[in-house]
Protein backbone atom coordinates (compact mmCIF):
# COMPACT_ATOMS: atom_id res chain seq x y z
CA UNK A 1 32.79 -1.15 -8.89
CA UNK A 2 30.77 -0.54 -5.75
CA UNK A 3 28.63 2.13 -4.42
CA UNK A 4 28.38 3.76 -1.22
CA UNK A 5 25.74 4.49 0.45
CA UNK A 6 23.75 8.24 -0.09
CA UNK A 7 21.71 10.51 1.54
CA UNK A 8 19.56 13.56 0.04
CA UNK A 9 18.24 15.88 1.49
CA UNK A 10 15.77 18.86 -0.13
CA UNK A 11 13.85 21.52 1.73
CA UNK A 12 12.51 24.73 0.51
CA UNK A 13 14.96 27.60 0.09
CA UNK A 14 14.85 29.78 3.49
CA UNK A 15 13.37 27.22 5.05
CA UNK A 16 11.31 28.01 8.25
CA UNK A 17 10.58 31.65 6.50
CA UNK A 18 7.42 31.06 5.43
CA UNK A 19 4.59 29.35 3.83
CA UNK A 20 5.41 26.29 0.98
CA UNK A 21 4.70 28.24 -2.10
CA UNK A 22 3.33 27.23 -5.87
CA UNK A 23 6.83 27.33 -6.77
CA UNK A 24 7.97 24.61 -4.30
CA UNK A 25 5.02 22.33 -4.92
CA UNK A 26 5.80 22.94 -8.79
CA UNK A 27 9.58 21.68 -7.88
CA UNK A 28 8.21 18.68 -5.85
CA UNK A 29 6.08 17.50 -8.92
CA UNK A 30 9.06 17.92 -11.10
CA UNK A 31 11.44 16.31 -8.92
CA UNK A 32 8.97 13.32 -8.20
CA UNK A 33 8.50 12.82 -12.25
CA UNK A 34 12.49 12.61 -12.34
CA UNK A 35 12.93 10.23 -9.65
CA UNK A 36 9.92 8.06 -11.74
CA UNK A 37 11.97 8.37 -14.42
CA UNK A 38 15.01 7.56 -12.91
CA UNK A 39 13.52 4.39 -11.17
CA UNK A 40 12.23 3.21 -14.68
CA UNK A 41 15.76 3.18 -16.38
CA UNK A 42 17.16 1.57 -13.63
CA UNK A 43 14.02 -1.03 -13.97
CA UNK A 44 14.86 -1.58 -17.45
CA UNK A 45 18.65 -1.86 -17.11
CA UNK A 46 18.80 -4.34 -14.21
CA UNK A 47 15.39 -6.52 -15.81
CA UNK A 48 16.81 -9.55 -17.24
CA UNK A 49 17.38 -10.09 -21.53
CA UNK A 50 15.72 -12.48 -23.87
CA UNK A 51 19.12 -13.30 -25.84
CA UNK A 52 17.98 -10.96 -27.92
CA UNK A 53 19.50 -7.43 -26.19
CA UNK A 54 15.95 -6.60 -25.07
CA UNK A 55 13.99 -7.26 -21.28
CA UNK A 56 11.97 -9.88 -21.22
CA UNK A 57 11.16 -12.92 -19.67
CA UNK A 58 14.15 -15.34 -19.01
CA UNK A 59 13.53 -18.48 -21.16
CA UNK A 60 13.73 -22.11 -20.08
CA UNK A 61 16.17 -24.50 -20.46
């Protein structure tokens, strides 16, 4: 399986209609802590295994 490539792209609802509010900054933090999160599973899925199921360092021959 292969993925293409993706592009996102969030603004502010009526964008250009006035000032960033609390509301938007709230949604940036939250959106930020889910991308964090999102990066750290993929982190933890790609690191490589002990033999053992779990990440760790590879061992030597």
């Amino acid at each position: 399986m292969h993925g293409a490539p993706v592009s996102v792209s969030i603004t502010p609802a009526g964008r250009g209609e006035g000032p960033v509010t609390a509301a938007d900054v709230d949604l940036a933090r939250q959106l930020v802590t889910a991308a964090q999160t999102y990066l750290a599973e993929m982190q933890r899925l790609h690191a490589p295994t002990d033999g053992a199921g779990t990440a760790g360092p590879e061992r030597a021959a």
